[in-house]
PDB file of N, CA and C in Angstrom:
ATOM      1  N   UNK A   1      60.224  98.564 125.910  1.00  0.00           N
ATOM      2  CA  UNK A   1      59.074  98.608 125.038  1.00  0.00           C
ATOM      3  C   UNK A   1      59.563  98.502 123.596  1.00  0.00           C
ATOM      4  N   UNK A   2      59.080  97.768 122.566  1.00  0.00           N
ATOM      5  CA  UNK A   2      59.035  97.810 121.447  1.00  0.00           C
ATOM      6  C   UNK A   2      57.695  97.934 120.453  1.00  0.00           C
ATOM      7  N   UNK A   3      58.285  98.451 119.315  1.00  0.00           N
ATOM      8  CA  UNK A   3      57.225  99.105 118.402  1.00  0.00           C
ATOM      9  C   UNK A   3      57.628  99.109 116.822  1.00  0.00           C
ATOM     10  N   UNK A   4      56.881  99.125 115.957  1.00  0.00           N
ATOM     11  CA  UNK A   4      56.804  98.838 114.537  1.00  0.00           C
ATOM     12  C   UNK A   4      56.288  99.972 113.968  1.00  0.00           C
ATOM     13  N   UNK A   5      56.557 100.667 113.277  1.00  0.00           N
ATOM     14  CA  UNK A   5      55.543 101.932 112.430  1.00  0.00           C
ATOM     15  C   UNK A   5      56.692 102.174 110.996  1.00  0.00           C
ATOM     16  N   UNK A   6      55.585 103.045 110.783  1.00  0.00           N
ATOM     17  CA  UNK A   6      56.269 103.957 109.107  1.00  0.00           C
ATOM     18  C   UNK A   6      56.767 104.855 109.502  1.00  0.00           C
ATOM     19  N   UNK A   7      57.822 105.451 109.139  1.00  0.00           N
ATOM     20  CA  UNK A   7      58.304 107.014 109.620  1.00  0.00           C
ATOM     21  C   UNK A   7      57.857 107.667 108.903  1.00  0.00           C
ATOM     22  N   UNK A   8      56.805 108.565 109.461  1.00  0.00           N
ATOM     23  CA  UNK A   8      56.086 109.797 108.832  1.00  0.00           C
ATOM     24  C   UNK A   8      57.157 111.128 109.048  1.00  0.00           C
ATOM     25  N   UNK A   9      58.249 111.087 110.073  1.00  0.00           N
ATOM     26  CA  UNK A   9      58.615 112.635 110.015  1.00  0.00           C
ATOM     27  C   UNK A   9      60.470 112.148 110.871  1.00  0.00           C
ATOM     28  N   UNK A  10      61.082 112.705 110.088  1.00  0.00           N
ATOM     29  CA  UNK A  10      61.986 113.075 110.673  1.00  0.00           C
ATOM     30  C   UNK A  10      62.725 114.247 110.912  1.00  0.00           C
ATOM     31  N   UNK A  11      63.408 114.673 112.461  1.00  0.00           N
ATOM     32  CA  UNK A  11      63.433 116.153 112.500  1.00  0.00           C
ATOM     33  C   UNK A  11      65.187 115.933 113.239  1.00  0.00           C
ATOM     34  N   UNK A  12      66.298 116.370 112.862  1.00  0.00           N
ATOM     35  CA  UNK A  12      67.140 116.313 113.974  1.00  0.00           C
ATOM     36  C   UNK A  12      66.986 117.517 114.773  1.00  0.00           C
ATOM     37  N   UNK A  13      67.700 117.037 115.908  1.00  0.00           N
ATOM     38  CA  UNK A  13      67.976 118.010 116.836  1.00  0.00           C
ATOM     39  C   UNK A  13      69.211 118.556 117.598  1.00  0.00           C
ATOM     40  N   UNK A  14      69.738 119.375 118.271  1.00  0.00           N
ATOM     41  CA  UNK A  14      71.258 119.079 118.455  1.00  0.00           C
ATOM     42  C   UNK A  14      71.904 118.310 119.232  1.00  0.00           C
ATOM     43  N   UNK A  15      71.323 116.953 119.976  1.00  0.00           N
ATOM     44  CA  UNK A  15      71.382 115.732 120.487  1.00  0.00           C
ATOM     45  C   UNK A  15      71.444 114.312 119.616  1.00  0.00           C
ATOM     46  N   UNK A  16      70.696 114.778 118.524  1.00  0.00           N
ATOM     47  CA  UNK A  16      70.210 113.493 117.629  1.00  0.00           C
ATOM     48  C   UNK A  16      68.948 113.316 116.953  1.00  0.00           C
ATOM     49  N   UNK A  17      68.363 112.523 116.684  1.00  0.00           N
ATOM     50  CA  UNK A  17      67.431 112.835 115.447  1.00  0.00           C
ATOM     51  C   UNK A  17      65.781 112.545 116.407  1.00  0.00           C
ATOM     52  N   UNK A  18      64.744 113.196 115.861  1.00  0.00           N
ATOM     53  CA  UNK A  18      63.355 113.022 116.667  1.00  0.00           C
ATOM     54  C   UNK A  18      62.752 112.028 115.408  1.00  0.00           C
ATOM     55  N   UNK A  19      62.367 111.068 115.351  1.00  0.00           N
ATOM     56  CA  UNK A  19      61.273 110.163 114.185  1.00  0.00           C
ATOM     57  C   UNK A  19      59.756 110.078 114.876  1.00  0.00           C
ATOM     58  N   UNK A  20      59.471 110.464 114.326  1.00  0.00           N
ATOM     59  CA  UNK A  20      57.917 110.459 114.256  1.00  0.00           C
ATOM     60  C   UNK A  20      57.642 108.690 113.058  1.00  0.00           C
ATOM     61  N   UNK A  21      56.758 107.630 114.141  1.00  0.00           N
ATOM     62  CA  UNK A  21      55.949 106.786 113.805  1.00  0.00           C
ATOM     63  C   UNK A  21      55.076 106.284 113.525  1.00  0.00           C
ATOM     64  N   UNK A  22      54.160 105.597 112.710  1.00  0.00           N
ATOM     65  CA  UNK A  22      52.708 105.425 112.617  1.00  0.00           C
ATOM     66  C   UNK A  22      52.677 103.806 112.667  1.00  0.00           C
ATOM     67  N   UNK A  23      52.107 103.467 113.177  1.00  0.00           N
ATOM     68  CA  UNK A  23      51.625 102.147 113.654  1.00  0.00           C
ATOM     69  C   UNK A  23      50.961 101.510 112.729  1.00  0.00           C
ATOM     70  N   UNK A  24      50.217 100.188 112.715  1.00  0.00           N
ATOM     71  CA  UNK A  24      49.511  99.548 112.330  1.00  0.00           C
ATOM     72  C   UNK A  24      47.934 100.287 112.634  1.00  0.00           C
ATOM     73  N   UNK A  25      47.979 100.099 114.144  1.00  0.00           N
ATOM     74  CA  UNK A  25      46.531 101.242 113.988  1.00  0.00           C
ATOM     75  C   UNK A  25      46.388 102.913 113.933  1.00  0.00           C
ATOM     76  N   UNK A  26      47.077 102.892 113.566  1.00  0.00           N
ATOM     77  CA  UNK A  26      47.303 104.590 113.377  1.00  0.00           C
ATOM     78  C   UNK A  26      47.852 105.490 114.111  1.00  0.00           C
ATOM     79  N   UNK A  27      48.133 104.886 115.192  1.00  0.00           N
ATOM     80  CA  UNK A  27      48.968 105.812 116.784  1.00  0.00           C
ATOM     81  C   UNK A  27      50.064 106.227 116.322  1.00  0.00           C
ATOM     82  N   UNK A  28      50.342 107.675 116.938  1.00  0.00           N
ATOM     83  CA  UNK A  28      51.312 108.346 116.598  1.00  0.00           C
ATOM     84  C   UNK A  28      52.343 107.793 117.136  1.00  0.00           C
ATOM     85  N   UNK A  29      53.467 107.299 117.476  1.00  0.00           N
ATOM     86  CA  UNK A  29      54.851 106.755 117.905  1.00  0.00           C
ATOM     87  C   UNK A  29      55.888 107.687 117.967  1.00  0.00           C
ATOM     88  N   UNK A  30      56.386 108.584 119.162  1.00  0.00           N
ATOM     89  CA  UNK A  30      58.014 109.173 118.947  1.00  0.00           C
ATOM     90  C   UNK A  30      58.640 109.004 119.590  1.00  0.00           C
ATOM     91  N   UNK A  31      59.956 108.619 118.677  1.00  0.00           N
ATOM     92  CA  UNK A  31      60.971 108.145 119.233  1.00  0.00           C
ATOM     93  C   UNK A  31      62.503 109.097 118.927  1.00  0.00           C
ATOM     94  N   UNK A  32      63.129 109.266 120.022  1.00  0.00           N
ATOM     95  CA  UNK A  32      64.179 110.190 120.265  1.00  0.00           C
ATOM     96  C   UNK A  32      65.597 109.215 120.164  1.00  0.00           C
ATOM     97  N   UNK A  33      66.173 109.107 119.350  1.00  0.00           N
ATOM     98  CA  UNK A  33      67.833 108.514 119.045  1.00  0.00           C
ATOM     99  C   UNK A  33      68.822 109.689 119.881  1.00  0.00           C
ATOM    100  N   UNK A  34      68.757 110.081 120.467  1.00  0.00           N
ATOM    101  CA  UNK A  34      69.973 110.734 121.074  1.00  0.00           C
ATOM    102  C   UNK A  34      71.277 110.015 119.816  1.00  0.00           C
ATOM    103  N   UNK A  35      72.543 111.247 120.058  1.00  0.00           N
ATOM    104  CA  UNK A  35      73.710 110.538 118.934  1.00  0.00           C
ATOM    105  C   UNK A  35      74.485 109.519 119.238  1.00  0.00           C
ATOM    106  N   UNK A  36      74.724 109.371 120.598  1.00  0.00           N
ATOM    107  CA  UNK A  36      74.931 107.560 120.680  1.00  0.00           C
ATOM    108  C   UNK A  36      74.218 106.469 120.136  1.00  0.00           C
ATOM    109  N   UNK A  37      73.484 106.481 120.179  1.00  0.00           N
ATOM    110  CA  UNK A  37      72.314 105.923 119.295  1.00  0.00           C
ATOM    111  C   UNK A  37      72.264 105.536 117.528  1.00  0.00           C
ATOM    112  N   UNK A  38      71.791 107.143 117.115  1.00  0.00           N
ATOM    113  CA  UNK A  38      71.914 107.357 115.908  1.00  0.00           C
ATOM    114  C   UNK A  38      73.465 107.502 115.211  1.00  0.00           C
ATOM    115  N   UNK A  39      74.226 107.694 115.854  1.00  0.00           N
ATOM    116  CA  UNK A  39      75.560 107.828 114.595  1.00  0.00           C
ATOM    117  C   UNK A  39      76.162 107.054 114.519  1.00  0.00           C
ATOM    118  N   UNK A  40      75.227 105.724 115.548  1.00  0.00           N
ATOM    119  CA  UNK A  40      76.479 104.117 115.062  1.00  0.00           C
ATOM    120  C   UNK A  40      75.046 103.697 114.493  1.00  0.00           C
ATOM    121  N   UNK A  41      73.827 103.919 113.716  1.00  0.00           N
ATOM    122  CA  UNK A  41      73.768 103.574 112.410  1.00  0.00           C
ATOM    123  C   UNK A  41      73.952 103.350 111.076  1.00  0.00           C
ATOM    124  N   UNK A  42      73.821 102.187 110.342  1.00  0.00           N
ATOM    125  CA  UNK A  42      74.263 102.124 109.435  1.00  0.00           C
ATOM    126  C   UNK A  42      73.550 103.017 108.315  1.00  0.00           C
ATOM    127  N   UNK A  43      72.272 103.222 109.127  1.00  0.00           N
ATOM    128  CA  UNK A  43      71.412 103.884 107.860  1.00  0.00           C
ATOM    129  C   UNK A  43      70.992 105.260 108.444  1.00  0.00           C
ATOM    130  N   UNK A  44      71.663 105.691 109.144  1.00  0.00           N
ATOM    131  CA  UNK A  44      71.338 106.824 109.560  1.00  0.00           C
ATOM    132  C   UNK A  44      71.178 108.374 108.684  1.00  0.00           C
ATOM    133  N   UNK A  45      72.296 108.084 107.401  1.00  0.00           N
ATOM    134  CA  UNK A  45      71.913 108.808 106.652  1.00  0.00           C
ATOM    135  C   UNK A  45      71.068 108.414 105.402  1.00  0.00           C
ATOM    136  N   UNK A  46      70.531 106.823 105.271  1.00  0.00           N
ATOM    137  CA  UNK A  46      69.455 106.688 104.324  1.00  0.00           C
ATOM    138  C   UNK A  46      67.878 106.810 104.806  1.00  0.00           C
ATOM    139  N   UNK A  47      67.587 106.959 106.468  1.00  0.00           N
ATOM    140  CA  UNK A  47      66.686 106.596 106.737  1.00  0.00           C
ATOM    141  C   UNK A  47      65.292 107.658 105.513  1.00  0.00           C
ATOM    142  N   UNK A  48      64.595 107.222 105.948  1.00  0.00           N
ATOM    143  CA  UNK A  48      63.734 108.449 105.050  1.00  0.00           C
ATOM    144  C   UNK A  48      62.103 108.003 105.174  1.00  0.00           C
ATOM    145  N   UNK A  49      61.448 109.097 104.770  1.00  0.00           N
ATOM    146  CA  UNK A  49      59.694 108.459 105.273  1.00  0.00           C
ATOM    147  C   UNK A  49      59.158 107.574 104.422  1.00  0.00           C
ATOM    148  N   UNK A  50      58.140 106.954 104.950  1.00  0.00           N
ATOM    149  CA  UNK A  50      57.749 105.669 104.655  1.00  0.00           C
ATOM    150  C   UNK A  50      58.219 104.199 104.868  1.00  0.00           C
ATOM    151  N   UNK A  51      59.699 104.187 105.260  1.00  0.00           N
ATOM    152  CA  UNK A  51      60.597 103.764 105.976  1.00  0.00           C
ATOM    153  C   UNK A  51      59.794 102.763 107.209  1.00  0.00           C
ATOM    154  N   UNK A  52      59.993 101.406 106.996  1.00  0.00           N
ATOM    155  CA  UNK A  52      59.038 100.545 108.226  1.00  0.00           C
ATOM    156  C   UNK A  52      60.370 100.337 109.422  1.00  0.00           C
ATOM    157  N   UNK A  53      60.056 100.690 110.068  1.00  0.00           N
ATOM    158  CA  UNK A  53      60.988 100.572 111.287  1.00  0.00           C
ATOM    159  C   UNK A  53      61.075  99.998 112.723  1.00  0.00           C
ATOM    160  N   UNK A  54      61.477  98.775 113.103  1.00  0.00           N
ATOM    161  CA  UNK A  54      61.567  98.363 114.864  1.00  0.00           C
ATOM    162  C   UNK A  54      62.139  99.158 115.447  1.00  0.00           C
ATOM    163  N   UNK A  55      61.601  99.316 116.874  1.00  0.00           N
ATOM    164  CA  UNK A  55      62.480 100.186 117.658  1.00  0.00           C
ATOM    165  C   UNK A  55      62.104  99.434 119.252  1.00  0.00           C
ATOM    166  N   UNK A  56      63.286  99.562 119.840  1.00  0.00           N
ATOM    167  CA  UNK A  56      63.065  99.179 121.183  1.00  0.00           C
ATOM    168  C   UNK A  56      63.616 100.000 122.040  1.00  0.00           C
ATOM    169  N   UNK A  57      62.937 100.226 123.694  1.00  0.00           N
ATOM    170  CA  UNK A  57      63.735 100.855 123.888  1.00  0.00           C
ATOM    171  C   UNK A  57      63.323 101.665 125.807  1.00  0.00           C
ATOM    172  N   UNK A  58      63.558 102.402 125.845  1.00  0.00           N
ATOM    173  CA  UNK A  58      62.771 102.798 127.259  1.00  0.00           C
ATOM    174  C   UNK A  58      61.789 103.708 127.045  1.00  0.00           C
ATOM    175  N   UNK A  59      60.465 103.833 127.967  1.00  0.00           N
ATOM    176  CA  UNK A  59      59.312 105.066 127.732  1.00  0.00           C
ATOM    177  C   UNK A  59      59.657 105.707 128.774  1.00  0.00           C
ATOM    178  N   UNK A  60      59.058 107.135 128.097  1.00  0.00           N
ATOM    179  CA  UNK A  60      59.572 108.386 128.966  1.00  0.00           C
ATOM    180  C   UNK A  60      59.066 109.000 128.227  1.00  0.00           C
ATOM    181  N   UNK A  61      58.571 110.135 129.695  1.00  0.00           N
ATOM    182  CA  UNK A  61      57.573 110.880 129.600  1.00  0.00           C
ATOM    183  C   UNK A  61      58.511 112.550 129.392  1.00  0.00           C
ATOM    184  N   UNK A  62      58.096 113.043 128.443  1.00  0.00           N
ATOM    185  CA  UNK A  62      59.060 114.876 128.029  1.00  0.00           C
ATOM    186  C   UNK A  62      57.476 115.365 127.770  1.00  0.00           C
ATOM    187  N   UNK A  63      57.424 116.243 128.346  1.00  0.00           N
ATOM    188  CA  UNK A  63      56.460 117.617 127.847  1.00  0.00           C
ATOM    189  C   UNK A  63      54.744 117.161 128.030  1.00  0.00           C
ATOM    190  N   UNK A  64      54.140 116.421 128.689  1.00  0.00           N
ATOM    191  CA  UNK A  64      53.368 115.986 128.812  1.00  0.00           C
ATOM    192  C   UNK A  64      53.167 114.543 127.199  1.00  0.00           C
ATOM    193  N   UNK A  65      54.179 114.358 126.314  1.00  0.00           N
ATOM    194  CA  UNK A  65      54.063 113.498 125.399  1.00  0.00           C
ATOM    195  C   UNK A  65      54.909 112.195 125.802  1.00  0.00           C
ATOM    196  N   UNK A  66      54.399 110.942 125.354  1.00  0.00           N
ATOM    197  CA  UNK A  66      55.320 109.844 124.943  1.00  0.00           C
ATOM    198  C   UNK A  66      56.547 109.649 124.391  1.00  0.00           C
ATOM    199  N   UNK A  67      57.318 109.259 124.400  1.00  0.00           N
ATOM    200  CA  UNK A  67      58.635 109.045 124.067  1.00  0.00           C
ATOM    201  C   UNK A  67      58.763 107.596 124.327  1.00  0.00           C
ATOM    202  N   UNK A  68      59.689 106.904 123.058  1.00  0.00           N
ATOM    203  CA  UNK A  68      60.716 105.750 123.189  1.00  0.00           C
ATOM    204  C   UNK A  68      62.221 106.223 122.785  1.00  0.00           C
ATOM    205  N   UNK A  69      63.275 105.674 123.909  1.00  0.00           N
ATOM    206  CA  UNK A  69      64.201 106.306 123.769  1.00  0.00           C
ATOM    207  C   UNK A  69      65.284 104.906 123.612  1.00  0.00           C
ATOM    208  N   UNK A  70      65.500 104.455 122.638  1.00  0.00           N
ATOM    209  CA  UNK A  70      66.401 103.151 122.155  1.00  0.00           C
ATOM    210  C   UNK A  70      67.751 104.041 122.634  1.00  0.00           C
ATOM    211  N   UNK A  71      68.350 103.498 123.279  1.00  0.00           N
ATOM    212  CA  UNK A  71      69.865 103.228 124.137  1.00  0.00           C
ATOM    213  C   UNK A  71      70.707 102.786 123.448  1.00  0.00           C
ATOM    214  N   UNK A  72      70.191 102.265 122.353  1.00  0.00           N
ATOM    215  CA  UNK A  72      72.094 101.688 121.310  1.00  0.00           C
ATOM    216  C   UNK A  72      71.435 101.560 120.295  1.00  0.00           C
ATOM    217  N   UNK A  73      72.304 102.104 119.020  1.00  0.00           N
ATOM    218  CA  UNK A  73      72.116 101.905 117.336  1.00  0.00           C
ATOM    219  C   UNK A  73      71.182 100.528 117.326  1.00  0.00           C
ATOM    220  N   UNK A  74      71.649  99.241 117.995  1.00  0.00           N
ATOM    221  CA  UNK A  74      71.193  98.049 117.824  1.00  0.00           C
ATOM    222  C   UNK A  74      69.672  98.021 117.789  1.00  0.00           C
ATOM    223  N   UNK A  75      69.373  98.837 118.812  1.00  0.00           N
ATOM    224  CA  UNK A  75      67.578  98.893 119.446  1.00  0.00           C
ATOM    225  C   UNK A  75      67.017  99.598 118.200  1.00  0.00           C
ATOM    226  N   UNK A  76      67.542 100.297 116.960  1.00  0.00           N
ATOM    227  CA  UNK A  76      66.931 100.257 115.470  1.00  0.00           C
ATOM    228  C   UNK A  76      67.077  99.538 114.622  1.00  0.00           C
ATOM    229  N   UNK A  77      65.984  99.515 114.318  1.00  0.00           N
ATOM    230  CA  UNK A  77      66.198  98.335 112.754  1.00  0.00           C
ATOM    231  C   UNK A  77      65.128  98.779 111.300  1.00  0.00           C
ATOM    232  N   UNK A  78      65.445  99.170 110.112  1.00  0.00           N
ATOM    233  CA  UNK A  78      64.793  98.747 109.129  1.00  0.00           C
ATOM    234  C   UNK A  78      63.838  97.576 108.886  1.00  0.00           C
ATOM    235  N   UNK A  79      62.942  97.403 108.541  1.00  0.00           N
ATOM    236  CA  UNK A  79      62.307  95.974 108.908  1.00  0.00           C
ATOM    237  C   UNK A  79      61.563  96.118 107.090  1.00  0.00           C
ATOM    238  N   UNK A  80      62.302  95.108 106.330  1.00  0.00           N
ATOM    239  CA  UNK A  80      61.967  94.597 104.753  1.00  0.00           C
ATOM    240  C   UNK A  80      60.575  94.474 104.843  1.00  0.00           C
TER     241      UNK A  80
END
């Protein structure tokens, strides 16, 4: 699955970072970087909110909520 939003929230955790997304139509989007993921970013320490972001990746279901869970740094992207 892939997806486009603003990062409204970022939270780490002791796995890797949680981003909270907002879409084009307003849907909430979260996506979980585990640290394989996130620490072979390049922007991992610039990311920040408002931030337009691609993400691809697998859905999965935690806690009765949505999740996209991108599998390699690559499956993020900044998007100009």
């Amino acid at each position: 699955m892939a997806v486009r939003g603003l990062v409204t929230d970022l939270r780490p955790f002791k796995q890797g970072m949680r981003i909270e997304l907002q879409d084009a139509a307003g849907a909430r989007i979260v996506v979980v970087a585990f640290d394989s993921a996130w620490n072979s970013l390049p922007f991992s320490q610039t990311l920040a909110i408002n931030d337009s972001l691609h993400v691809q990746g697998e859905l999965a279901e935690y806690r009765g909520e949505l999740e996209i869970l991108p599998e390699l740094g690559t499956d993020l992207a900044i998007v100009e």
